[in-house]
N, C-alpha and C. Protein backbone atom coordinates (compact mmCIF):
# COMPACT_ATOMS: atom_id res chain seq x y z
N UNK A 1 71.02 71.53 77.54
CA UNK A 1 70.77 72.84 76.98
C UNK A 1 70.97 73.93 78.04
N UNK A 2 70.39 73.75 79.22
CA UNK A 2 70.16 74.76 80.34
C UNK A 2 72.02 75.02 80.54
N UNK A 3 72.74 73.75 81.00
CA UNK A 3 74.10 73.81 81.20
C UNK A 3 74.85 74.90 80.04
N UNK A 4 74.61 74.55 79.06
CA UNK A 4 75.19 75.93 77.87
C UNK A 4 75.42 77.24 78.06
N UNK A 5 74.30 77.43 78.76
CA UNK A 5 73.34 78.69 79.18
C UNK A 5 73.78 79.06 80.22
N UNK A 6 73.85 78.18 81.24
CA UNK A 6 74.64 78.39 82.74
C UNK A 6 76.32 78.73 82.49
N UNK A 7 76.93 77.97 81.73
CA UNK A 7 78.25 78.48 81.43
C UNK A 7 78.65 79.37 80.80
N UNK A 8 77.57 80.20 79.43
CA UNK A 8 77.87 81.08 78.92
C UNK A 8 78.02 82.13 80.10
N UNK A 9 76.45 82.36 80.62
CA UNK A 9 76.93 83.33 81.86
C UNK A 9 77.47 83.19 82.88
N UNK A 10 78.16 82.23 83.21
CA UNK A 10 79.56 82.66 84.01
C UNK A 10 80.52 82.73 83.21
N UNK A 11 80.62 82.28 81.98
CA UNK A 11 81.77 83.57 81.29
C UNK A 11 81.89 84.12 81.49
N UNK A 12 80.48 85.23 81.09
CA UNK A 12 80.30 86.78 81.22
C UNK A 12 80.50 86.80 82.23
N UNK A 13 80.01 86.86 83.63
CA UNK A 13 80.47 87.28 84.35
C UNK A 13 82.11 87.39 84.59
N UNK A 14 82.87 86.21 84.24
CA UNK A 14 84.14 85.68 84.47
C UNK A 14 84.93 87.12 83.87
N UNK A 15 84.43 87.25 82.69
CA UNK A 15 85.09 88.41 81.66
C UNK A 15 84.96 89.30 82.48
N UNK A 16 83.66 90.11 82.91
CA UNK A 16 83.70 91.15 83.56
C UNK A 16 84.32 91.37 84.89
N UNK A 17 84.57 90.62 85.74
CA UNK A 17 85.41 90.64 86.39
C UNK A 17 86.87 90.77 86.24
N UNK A 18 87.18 90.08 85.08
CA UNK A 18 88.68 90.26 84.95
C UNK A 18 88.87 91.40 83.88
N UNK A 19 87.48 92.20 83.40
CA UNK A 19 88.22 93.34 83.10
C UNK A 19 87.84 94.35 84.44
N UNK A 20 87.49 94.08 85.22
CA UNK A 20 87.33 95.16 86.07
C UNK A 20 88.86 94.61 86.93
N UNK A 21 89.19 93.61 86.62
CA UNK A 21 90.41 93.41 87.56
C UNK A 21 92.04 94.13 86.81
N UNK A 22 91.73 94.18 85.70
CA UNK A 22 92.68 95.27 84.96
C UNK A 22 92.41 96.45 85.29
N UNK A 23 91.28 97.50 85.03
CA UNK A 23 91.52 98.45 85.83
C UNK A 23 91.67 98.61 86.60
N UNK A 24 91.41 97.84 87.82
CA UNK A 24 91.96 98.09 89.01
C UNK A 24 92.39 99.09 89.68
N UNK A 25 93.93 98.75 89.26
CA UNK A 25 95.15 99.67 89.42
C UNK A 25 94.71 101.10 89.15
N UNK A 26 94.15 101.53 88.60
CA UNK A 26 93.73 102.66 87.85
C UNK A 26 92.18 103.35 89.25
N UNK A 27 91.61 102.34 89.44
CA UNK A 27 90.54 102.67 90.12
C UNK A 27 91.07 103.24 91.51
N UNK A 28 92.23 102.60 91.55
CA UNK A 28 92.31 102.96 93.22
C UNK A 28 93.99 103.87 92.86
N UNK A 29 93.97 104.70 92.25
CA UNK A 29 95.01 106.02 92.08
C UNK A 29 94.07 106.89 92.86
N UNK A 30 94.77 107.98 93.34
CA UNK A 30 94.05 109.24 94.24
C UNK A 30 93.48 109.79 93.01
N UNK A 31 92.61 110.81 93.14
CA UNK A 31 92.00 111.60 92.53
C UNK A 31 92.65 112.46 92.15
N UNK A 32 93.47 113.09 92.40
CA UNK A 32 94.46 114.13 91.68
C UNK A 32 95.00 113.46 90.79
N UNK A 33 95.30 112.65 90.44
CA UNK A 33 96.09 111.55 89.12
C UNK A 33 95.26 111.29 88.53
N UNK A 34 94.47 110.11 89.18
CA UNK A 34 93.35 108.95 88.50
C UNK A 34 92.16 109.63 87.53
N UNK A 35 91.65 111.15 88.61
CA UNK A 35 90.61 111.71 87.36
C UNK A 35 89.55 111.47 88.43
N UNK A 36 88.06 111.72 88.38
CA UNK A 36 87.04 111.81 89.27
C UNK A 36 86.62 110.60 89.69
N UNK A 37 86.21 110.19 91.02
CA UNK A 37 86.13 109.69 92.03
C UNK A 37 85.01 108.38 91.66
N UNK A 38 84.20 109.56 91.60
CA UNK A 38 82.61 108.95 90.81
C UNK A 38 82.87 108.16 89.85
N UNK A 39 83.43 108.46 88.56
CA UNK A 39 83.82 107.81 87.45
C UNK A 39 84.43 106.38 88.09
N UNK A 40 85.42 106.24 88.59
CA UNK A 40 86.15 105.25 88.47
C UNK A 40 85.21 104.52 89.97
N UNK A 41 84.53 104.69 91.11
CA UNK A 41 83.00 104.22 91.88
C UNK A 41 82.38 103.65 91.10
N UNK A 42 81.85 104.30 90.20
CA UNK A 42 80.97 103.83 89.00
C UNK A 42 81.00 102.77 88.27
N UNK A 43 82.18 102.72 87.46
CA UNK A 43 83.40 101.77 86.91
C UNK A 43 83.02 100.26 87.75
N UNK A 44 83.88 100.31 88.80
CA UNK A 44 83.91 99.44 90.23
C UNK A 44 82.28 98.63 90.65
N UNK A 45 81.90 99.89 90.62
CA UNK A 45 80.52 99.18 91.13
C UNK A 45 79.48 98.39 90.26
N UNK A 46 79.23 98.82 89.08
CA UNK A 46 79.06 98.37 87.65
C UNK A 46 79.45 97.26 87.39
N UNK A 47 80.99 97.31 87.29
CA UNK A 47 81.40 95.84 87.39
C UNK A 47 80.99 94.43 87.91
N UNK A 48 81.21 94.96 88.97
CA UNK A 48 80.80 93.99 90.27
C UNK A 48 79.24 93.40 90.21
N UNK A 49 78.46 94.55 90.48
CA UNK A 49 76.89 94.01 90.27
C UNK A 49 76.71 93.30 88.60
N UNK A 50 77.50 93.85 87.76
CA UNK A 50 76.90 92.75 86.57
C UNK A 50 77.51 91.63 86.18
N UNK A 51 78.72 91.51 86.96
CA UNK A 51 79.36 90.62 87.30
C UNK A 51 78.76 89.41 88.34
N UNK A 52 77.83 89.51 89.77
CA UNK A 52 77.76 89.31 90.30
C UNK A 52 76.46 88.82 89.78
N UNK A 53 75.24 89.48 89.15
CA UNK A 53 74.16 89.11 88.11
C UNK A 53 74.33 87.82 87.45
N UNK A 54 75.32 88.24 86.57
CA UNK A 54 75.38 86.98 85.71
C UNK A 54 75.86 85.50 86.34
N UNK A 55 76.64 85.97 87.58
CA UNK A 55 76.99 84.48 88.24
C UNK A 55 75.71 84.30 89.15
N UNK A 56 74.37 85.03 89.61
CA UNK A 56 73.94 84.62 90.29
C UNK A 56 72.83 83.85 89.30
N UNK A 57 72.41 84.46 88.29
CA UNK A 57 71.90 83.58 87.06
C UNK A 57 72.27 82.51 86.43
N UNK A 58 73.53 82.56 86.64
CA UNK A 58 74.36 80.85 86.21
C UNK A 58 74.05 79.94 86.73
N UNK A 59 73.92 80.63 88.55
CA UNK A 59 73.74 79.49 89.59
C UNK A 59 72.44 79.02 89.65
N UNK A 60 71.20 79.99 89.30
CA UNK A 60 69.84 79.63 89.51
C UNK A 60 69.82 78.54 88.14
N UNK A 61 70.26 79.33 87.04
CA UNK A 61 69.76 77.88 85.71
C UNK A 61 70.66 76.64 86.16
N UNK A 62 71.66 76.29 86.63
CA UNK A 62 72.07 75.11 87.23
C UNK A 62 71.55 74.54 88.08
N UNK A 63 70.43 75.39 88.89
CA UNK A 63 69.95 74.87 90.15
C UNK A 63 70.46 74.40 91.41
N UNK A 64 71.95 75.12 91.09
CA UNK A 64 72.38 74.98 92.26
C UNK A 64 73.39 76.03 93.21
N UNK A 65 73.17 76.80 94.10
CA UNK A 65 74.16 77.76 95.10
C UNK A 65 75.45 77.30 95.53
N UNK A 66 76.39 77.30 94.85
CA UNK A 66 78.01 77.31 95.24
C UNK A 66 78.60 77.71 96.01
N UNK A 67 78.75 78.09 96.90
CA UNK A 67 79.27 79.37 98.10
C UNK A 67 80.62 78.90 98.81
N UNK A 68 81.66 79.04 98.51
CA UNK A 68 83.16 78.56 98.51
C UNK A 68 82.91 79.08 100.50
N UNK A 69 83.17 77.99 101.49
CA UNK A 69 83.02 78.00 102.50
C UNK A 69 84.67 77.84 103.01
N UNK A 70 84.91 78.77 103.68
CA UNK A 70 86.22 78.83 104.68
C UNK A 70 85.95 80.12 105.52
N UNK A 71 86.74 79.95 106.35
CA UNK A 71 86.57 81.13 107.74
C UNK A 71 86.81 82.53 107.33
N UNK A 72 87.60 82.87 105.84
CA UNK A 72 88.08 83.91 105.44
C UNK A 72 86.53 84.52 105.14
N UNK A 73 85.49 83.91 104.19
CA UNK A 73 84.46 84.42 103.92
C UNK A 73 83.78 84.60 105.21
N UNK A 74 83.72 84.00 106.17
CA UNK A 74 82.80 84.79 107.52
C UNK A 74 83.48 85.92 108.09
N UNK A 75 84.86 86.12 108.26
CA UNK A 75 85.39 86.85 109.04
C UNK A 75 85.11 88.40 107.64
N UNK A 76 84.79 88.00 105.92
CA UNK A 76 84.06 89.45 105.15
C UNK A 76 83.16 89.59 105.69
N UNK A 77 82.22 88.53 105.68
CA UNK A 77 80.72 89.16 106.39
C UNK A 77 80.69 89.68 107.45
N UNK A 78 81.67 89.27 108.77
CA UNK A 78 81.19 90.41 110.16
C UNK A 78 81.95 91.66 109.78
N UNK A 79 82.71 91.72 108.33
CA UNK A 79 83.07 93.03 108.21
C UNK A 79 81.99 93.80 107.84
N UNK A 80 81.85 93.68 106.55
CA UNK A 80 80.30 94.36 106.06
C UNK A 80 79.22 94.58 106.95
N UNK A 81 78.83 93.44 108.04
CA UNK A 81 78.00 93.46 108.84
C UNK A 81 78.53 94.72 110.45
N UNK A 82 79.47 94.60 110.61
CA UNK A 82 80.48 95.26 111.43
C UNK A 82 80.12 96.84 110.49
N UNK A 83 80.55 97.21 109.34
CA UNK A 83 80.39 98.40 108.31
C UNK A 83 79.21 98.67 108.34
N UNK A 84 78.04 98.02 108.34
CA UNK A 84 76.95 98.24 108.06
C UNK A 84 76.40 98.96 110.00
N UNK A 85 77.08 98.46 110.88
CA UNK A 85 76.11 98.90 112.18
C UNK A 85 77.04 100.60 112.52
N UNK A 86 77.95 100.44 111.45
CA UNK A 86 79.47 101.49 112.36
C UNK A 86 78.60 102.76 111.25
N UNK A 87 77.58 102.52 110.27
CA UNK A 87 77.61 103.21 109.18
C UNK A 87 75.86 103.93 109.62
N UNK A 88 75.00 103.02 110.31
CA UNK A 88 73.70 103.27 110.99
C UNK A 88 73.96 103.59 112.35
N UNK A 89 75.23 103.81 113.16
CA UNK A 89 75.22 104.54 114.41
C UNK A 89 76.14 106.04 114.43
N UNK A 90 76.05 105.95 112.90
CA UNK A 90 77.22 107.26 112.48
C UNK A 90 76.09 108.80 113.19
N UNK A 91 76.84 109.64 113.17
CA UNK A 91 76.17 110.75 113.30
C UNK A 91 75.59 111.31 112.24
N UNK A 92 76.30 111.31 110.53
CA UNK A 92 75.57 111.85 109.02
C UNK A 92 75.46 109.91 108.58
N UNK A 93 74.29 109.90 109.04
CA UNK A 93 74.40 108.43 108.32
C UNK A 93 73.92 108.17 107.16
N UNK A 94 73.61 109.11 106.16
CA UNK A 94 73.17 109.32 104.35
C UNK A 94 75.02 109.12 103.62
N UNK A 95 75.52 109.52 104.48
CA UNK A 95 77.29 109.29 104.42
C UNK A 95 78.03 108.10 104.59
N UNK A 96 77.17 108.17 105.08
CA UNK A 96 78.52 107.10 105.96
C UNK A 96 78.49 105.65 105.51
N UNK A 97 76.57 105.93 104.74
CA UNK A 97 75.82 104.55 103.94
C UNK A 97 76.62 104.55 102.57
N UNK A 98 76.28 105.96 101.69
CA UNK A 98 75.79 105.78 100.51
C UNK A 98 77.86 106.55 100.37
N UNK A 99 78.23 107.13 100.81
CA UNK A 99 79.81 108.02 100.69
C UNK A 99 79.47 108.91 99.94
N UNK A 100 80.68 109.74 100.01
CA UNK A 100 80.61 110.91 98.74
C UNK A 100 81.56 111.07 97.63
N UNK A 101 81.38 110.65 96.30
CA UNK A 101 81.85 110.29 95.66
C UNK A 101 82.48 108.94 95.53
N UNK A 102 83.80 108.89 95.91
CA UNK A 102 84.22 107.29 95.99
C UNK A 102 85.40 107.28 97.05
N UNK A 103 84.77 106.88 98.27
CA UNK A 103 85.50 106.73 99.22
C UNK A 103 85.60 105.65 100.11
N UNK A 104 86.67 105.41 100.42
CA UNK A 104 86.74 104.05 100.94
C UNK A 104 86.26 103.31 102.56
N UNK A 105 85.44 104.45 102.95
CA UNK A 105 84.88 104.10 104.24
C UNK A 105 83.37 104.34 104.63
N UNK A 106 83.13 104.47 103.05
CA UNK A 106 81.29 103.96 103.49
C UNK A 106 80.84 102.47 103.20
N UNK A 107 79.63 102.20 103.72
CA UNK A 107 78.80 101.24 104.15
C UNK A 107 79.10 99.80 102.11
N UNK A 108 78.77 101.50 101.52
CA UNK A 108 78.14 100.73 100.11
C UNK A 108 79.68 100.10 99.54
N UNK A 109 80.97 101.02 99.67
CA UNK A 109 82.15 100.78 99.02
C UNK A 109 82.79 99.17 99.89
N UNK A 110 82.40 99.18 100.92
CA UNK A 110 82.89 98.18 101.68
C UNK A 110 82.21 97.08 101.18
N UNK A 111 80.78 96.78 100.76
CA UNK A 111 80.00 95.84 100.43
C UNK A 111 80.15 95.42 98.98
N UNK A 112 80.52 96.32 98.16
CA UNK A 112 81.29 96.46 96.70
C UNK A 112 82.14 95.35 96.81
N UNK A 113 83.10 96.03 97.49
CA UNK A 113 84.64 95.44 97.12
C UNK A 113 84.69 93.82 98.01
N UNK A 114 84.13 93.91 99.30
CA UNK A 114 83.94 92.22 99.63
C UNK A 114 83.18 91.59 98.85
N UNK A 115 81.65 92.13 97.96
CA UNK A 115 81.52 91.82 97.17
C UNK A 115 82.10 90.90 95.87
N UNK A 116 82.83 91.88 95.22
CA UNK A 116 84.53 92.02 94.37
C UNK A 116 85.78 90.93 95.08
N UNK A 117 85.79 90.73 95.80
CA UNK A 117 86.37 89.62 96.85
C UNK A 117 86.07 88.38 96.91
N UNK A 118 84.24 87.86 96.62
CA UNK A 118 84.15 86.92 96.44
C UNK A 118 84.22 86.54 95.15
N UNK A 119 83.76 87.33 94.47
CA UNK A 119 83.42 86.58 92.75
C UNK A 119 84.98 86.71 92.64
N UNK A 120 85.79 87.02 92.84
CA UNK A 120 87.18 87.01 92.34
C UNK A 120 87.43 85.44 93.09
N UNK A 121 87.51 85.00 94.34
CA UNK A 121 87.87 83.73 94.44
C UNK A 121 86.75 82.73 94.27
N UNK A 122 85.34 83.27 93.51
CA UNK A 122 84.76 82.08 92.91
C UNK A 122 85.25 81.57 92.13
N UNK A 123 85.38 82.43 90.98
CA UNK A 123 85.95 82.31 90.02
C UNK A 123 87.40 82.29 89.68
N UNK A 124 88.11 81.69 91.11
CA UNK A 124 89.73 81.59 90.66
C UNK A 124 89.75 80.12 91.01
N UNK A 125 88.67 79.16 91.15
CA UNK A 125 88.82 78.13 91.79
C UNK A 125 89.25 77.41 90.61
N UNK A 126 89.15 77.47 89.55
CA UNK A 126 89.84 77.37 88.13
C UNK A 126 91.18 77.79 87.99
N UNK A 127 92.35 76.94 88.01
CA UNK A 127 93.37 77.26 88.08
C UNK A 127 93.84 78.21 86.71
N UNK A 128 92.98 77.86 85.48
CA UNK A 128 93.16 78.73 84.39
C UNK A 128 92.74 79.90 84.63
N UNK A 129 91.93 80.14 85.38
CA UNK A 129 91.29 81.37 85.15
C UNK A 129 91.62 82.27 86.64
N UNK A 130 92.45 81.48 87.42
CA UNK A 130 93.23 82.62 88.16
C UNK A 130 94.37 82.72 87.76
N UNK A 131 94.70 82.10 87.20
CA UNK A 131 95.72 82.73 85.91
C UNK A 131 95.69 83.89 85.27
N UNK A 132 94.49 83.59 84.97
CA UNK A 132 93.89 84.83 83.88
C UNK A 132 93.94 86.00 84.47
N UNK A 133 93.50 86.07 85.53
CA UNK A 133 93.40 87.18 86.46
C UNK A 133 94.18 87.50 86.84
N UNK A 134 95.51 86.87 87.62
CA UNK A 134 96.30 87.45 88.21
C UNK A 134 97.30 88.07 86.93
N UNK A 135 97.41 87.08 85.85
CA UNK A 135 97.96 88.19 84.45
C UNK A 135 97.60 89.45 84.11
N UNK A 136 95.87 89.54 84.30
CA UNK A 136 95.52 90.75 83.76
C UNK A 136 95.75 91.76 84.40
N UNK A 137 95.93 91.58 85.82
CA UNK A 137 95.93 92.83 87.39
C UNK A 137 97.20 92.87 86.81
N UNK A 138 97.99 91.88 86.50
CA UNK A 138 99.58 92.08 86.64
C UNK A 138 99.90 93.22 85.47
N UNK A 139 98.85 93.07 84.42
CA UNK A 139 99.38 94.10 83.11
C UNK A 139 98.25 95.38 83.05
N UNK A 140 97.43 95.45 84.09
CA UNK A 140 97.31 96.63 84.43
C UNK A 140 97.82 97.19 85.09
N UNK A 141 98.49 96.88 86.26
CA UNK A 141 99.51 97.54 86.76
C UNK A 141 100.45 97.84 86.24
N UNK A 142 101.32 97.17 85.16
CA UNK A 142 102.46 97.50 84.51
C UNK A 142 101.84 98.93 83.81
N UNK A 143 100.99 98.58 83.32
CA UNK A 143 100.28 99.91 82.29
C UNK A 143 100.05 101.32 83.10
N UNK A 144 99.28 100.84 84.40
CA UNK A 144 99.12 101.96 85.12
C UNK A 144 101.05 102.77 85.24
N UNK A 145 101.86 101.77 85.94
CA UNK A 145 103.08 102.26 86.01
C UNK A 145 103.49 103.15 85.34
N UNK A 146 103.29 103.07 83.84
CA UNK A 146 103.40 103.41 82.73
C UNK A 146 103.21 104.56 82.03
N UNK A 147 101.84 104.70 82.52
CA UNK A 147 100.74 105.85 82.70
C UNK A 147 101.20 106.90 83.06
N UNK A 148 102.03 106.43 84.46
CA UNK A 148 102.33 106.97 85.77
C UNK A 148 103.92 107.73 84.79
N UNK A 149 104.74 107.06 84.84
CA UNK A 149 106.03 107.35 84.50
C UNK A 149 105.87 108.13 83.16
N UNK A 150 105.25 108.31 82.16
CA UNK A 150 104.98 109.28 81.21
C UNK A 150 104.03 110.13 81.54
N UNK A 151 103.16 110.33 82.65
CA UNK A 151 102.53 111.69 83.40
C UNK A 151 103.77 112.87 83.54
N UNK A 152 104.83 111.48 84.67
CA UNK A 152 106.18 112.51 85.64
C UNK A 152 106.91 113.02 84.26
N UNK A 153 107.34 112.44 83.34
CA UNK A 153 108.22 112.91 82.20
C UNK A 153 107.74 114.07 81.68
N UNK A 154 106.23 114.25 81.14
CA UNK A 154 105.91 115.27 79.96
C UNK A 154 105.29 116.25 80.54
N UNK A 155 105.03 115.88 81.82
CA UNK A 155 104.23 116.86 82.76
C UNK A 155 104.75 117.07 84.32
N UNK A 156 105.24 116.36 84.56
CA UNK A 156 105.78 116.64 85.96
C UNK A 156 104.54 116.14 87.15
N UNK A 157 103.98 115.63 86.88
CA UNK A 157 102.91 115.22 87.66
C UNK A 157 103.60 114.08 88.34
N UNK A 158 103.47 114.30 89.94
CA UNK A 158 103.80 113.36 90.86
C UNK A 158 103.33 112.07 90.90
N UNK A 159 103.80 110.92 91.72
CA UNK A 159 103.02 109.83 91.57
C UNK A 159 102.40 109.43 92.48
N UNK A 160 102.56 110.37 93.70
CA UNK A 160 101.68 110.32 94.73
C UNK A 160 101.12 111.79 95.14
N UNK A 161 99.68 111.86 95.17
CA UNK A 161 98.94 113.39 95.50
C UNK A 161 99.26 114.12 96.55
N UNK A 162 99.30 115.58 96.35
CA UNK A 162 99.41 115.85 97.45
C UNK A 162 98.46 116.42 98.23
């Protein structure tokens, strides 16, 4: 019974990740294109933590901690950990922790996305389901492209900010 329960939520989680892995493309456009900063932070971060929820709930009703071990995952952690001392010896360090808006060199965005780093190769250890993923990034990007190339046509909007 418990096993049911454990796999439903790593579905969910599974899902939410791979729709946060379709937007993607979209999350990380500049702000002059993409639209506000916050919004698509928000988006990202949302993702991730309820993403990251539901797999850490999968793992407790299984009773057991999974933690995919290779040198790539230590050399994230002295990053974050590395981010985290570069972010408490800053001079505005309410900044440098928390960022402003959605930027890619505070403390919290760095811990996000390595975050976002692991549940993506937890959950690709399933050859179906990095499938899944790398399809879906692949057709959000086509879409973003898309996005992109009927912005430049009807509006003239560049595809890189200036």
């Amino acid at each position: 019974m418990y096993k049911k329960i454990a796999i439903k939520f790593n579905n969910i989680g599974f899902s939410i990740i791979t729709a946060v892995c379709a937007i993607l493309p979209l999350i990380f456009l500049p702000s002059s294109i993409g639209g506000l900063g916050a919004v698509k932070g928000f988006l990202l971060y949302a993702g991730v933590f309820l993403a990251l929820s539901f797999w850490l709930i999968s793992q407790f009703i299984e009773g057991s901690f999974k933690v995919p071990k290779s040198s790539a995952f230590l050399a994230l952690f002295v990053w974050v950990v590395l981010s985290l001392i570069s972010a408490l010896t800053s001079t505005n360090v309410s900044i440098a922790l928390w960022g402003k808006s959605f930027v890619f060199d505070s403390f919290v965005t760095n811990l996000v996305l390595s975050l976002f780093i692991f549940m993506v190769t937890t959950f690709s250890k399933d050859q179906k389901k990095l499938v899944k993923l790398f399809l879906t990034t692949f057709i959000g990007s086509a879409t973003t492209v898309l996005l992109q190339a009927i912005l430049f046509l009807t509006k003239g909007t560049g595809f890189v900010s200036k």
